[in-house]
PDB file of N, CA and C in Angstrom:
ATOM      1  N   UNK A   1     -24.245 -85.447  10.885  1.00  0.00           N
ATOM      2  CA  UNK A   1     -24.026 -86.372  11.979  1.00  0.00           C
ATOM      3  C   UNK A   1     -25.278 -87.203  12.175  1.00  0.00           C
ATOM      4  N   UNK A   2     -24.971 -88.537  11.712  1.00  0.00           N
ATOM      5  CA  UNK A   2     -26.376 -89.689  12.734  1.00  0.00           C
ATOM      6  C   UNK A   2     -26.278 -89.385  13.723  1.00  0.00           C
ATOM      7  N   UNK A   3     -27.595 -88.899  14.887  1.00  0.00           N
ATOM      8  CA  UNK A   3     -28.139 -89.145  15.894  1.00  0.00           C
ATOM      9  C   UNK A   3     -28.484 -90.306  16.219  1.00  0.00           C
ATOM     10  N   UNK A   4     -29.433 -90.776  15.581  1.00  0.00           N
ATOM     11  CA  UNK A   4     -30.177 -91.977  15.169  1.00  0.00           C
ATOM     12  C   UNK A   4     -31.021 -91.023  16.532  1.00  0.00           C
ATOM     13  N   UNK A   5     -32.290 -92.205  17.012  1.00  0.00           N
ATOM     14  CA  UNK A   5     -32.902 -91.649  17.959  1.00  0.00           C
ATOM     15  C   UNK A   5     -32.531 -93.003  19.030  1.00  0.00           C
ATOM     16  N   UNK A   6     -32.353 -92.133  20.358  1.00  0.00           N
ATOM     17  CA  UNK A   6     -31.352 -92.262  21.019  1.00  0.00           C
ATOM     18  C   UNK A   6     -32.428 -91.943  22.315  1.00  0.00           C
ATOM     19  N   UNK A   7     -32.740 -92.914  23.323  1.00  0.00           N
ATOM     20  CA  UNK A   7     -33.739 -92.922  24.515  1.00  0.00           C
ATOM     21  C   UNK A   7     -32.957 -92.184  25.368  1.00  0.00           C
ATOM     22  N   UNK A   8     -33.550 -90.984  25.976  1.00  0.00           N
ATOM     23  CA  UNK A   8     -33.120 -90.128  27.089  1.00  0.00           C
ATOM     24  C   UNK A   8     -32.408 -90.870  28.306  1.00  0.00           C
ATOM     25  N   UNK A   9     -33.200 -91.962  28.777  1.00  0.00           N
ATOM     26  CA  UNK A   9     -32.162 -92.851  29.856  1.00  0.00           C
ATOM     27  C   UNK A   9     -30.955 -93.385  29.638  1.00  0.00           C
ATOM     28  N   UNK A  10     -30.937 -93.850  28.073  1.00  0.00           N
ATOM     29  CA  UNK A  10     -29.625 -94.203  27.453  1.00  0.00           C
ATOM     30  C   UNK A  10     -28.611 -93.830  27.186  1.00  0.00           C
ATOM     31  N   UNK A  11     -28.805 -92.503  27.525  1.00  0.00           N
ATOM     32  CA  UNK A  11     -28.378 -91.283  27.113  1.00  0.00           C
ATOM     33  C   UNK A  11     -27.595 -91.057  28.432  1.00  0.00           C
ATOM     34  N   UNK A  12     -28.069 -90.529  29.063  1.00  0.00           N
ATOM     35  CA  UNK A  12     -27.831 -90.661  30.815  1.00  0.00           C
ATOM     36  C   UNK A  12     -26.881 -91.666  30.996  1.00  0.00           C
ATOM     37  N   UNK A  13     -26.841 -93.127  30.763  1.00  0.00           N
ATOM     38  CA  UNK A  13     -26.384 -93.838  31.240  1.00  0.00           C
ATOM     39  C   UNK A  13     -24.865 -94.056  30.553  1.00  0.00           C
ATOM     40  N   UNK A  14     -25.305 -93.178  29.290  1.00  0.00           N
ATOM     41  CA  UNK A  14     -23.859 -93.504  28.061  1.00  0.00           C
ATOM     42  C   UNK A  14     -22.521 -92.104  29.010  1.00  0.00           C
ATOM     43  N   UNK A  15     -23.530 -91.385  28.894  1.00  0.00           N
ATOM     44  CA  UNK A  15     -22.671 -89.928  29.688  1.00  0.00           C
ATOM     45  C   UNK A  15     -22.280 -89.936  31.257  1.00  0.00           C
ATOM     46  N   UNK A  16     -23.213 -90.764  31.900  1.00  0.00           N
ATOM     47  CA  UNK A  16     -22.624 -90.704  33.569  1.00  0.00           C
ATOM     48  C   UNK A  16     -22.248 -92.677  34.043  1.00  0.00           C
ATOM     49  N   UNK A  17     -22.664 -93.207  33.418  1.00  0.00           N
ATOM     50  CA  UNK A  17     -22.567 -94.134  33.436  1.00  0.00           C
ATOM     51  C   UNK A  17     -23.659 -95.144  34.370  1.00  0.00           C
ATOM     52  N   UNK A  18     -23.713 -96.723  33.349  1.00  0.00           N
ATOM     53  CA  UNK A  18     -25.284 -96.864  33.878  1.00  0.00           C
ATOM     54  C   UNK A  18     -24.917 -97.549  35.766  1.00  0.00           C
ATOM     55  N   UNK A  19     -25.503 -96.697  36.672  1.00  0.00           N
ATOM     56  CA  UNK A  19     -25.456 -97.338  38.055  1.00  0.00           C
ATOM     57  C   UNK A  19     -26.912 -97.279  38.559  1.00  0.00           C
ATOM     58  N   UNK A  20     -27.127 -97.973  39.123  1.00  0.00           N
ATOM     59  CA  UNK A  20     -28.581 -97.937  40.150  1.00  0.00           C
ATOM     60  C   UNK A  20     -27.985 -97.246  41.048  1.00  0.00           C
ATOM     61  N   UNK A  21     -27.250 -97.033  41.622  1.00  0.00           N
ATOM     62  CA  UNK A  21     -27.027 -96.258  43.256  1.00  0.00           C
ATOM     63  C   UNK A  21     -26.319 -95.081  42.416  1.00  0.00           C
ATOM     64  N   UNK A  22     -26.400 -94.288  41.505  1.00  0.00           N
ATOM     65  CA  UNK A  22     -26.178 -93.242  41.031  1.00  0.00           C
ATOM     66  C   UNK A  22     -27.105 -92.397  41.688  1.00  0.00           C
ATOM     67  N   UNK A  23     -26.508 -91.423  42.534  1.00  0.00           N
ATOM     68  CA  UNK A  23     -27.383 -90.130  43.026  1.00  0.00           C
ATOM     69  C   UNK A  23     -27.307 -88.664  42.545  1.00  0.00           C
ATOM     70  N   UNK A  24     -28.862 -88.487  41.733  1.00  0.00           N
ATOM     71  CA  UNK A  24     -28.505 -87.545  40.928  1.00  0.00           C
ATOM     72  C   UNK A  24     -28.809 -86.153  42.375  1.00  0.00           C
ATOM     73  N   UNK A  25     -28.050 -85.032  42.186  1.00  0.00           N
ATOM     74  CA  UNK A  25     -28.732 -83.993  42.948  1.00  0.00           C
ATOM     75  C   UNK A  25     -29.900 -82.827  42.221  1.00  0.00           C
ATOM     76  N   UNK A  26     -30.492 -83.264  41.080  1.00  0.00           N
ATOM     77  CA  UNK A  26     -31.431 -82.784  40.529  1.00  0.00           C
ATOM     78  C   UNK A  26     -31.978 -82.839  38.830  1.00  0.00           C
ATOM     79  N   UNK A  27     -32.438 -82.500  38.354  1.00  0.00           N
ATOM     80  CA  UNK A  27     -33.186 -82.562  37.193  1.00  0.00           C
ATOM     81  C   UNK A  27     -34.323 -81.259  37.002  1.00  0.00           C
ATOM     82  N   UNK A  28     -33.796 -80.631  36.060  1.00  0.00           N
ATOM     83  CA  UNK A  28     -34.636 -79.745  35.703  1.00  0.00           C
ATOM     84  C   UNK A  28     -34.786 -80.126  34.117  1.00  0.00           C
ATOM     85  N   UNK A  29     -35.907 -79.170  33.882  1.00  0.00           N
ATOM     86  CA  UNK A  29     -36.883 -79.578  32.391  1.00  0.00           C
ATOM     87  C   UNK A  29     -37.462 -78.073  31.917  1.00  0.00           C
ATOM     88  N   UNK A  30     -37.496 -78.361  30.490  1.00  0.00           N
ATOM     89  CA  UNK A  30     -38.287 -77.322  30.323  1.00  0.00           C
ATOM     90  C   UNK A  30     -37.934 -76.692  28.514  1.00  0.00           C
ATOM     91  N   UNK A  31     -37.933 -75.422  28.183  1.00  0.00           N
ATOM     92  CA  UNK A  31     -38.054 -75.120  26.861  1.00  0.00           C
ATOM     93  C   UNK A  31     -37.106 -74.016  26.918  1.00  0.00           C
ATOM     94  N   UNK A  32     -36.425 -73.884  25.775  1.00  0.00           N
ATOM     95  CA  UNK A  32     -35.278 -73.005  25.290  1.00  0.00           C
ATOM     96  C   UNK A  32     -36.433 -71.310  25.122  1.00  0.00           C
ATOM     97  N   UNK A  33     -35.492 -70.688  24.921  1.00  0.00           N
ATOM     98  CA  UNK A  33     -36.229 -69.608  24.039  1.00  0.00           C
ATOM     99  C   UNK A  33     -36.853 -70.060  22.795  1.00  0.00           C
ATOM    100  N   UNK A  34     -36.285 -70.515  21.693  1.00  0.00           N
ATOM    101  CA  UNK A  34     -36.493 -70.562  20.537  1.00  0.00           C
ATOM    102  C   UNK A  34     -37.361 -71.916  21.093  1.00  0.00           C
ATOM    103  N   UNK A  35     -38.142 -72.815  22.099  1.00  0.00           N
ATOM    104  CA  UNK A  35     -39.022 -73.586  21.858  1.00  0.00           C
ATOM    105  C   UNK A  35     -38.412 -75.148  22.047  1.00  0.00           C
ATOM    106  N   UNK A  36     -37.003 -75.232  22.103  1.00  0.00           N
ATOM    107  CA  UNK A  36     -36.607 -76.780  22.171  1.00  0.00           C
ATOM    108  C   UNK A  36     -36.789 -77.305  23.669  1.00  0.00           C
ATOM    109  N   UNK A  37     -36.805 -78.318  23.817  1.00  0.00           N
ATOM    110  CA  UNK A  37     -37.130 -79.114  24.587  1.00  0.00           C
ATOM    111  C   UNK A  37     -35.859 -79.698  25.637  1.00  0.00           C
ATOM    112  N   UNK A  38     -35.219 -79.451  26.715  1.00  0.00           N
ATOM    113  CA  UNK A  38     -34.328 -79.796  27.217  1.00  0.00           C
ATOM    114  C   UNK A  38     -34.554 -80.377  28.246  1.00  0.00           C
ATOM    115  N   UNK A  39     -34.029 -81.509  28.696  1.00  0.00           N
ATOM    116  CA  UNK A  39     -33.507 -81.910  30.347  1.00  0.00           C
ATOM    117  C   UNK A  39     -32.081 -81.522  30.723  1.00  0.00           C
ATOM    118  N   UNK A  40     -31.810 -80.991  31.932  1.00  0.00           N
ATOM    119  CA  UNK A  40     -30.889 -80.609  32.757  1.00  0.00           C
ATOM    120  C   UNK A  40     -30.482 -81.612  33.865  1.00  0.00           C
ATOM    121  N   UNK A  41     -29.742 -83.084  33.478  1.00  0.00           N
ATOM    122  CA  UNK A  41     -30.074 -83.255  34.792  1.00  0.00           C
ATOM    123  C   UNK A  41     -27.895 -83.363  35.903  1.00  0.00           C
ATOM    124  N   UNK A  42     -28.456 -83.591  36.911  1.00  0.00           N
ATOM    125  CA  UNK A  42     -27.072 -82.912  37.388  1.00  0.00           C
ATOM    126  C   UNK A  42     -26.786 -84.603  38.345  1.00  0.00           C
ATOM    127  N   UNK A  43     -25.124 -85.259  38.506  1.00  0.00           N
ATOM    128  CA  UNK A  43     -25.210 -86.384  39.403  1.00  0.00           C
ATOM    129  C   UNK A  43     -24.205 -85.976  40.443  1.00  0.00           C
ATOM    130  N   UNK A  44     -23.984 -86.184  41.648  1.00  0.00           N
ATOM    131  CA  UNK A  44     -23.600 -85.716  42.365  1.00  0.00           C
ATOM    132  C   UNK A  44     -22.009 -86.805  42.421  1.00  0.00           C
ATOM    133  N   UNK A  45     -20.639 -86.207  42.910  1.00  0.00           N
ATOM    134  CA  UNK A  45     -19.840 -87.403  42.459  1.00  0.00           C
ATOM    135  C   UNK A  45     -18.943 -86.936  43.541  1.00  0.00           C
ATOM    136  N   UNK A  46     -17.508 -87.566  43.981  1.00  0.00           N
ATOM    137  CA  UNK A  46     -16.921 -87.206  44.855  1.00  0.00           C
ATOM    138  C   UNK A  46     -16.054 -85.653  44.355  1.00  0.00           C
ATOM    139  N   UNK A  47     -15.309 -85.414  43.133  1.00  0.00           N
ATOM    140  CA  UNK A  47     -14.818 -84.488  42.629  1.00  0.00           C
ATOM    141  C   UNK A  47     -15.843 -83.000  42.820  1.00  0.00           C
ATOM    142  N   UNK A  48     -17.355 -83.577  42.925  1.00  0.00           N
ATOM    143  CA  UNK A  48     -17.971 -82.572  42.771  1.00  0.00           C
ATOM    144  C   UNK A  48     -19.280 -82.559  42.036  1.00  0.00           C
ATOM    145  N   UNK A  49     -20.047 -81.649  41.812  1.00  0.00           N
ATOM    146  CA  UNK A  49     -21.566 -82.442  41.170  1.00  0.00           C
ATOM    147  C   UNK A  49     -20.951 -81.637  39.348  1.00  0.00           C
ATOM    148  N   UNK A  50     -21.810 -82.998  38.366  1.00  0.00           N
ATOM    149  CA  UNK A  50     -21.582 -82.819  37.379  1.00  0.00           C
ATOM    150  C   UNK A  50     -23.426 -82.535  36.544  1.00  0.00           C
ATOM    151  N   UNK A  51     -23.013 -81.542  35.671  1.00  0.00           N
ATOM    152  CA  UNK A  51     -24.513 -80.903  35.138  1.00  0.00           C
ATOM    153  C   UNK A  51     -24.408 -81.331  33.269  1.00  0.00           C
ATOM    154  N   UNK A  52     -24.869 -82.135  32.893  1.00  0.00           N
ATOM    155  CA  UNK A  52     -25.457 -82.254  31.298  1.00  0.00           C
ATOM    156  C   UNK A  52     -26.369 -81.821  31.461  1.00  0.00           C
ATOM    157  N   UNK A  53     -26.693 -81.159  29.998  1.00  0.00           N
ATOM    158  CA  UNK A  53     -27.731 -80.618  29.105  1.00  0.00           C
ATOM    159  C   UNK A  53     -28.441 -81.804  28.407  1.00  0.00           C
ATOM    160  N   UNK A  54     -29.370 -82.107  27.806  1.00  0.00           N
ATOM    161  CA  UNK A  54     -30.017 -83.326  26.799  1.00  0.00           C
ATOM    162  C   UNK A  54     -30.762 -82.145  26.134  1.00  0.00           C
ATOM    163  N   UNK A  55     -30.574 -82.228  24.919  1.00  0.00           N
ATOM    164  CA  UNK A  55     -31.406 -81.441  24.219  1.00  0.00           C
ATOM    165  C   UNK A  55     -32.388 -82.480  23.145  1.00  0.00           C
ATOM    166  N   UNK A  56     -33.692 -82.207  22.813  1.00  0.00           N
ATOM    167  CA  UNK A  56     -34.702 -82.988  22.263  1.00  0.00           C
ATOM    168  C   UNK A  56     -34.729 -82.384  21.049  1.00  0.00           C
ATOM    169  N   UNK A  57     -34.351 -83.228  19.658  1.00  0.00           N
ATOM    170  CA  UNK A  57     -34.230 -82.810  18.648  1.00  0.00           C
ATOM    171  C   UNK A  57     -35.777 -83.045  17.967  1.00  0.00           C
ATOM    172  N   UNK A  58     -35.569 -82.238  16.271  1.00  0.00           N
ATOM    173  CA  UNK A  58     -37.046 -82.858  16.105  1.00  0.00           C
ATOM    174  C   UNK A  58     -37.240 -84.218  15.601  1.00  0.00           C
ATOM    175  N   UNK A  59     -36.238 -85.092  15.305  1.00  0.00           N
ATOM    176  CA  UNK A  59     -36.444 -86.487  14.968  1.00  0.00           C
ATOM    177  C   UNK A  59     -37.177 -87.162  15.960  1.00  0.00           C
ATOM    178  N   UNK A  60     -36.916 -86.816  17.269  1.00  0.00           N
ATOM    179  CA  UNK A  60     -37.657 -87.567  18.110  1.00  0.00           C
ATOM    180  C   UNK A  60     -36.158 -88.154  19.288  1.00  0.00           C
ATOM    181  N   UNK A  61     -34.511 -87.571  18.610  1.00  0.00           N
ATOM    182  CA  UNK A  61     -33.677 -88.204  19.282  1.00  0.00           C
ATOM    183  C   UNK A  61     -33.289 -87.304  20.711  1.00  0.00           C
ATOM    184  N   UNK A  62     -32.547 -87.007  21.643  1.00  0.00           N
ATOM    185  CA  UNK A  62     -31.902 -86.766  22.282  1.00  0.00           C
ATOM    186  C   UNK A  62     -30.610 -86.659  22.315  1.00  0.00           C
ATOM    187  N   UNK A  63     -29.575 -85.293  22.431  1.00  0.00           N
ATOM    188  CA  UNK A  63     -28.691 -85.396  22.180  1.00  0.00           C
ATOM    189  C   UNK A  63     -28.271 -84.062  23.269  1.00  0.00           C
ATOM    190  N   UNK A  64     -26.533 -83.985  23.140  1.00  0.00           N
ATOM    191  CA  UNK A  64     -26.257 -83.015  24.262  1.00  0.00           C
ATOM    192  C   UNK A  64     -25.531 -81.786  23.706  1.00  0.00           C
ATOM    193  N   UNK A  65     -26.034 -81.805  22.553  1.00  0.00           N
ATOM    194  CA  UNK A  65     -25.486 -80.269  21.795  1.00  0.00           C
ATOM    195  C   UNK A  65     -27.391 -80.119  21.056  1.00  0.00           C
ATOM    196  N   UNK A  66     -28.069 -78.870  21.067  1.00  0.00           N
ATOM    197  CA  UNK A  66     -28.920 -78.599  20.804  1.00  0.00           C
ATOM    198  C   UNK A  66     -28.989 -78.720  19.228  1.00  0.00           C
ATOM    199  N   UNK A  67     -30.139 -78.764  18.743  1.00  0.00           N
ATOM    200  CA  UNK A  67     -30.678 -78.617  17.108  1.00  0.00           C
ATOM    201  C   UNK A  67     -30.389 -77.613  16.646  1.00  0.00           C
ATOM    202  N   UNK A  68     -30.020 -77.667  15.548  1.00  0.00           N
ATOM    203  CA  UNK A  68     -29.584 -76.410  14.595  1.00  0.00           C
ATOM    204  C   UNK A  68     -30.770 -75.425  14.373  1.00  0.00           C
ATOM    205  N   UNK A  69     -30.469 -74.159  14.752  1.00  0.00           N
ATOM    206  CA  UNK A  69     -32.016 -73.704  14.110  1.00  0.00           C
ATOM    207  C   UNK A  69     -32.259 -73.076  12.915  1.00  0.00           C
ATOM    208  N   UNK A  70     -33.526 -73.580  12.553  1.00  0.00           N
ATOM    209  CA  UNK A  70     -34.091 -73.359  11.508  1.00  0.00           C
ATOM    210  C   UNK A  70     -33.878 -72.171  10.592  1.00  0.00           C
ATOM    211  N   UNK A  71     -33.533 -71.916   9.398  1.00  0.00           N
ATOM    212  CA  UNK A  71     -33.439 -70.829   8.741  1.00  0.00           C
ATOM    213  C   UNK A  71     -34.341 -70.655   7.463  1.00  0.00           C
ATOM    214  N   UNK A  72     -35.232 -69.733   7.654  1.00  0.00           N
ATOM    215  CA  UNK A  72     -36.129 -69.440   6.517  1.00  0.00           C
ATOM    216  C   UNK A  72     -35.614 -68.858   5.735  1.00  0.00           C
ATOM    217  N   UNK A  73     -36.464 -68.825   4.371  1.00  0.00           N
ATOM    218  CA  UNK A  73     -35.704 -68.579   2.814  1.00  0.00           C
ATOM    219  C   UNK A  73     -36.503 -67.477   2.358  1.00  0.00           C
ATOM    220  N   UNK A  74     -36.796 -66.601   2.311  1.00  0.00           N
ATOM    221  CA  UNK A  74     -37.493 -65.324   1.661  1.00  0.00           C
ATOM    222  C   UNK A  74     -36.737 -65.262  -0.061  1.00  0.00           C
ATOM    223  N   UNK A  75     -37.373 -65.767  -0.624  1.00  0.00           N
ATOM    224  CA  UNK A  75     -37.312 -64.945  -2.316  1.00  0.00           C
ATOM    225  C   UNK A  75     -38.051 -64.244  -2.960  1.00  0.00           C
ATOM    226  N   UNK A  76     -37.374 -62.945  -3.345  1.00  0.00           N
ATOM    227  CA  UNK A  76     -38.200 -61.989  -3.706  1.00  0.00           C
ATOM    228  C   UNK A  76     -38.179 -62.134  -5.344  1.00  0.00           C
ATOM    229  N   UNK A  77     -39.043 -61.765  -6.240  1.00  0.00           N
ATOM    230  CA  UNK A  77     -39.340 -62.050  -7.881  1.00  0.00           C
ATOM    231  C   UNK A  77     -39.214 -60.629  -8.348  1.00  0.00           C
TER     232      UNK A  77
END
């Protein structure tokens, strides 16, 4: 799948849609176990408040399903 790299606000704006009077009820940040990089942020709406994930890949893109992780190769001779 192209990501391409993809600006975190753009991102936001593709998934909740772009408004200036959009009121989010929070944003959290921070690191997975395994080390990835996520924003949490949540917008508040009449149905009810809605919560995306943004996960920070290592290209440098943003996306809302996390990076595959890494699998090392051990060969033994």
């Amino acid at each position: 799948m192209d990501t391409g790299k993809t600006s975190l606000r753009s991102l936001i704006d593709k998934w909740l849609g772009p408004s200036p009077e959009r009121q989010l009820g929070g944003t959290r940040f921070g690191r997975t176990a395994n080390g990835v990089r996520y924003v949490s942020v949540e917008v508040l709406r009449m149905a009810g408040p809605l919560t995306i994930a943004f996960f920070r890949h290592e290209d440098g893109a943003w996306c809302v399903f996390p990076p595959r992780a890494r699998q090392t190769c051990t060969t033994r001779i």
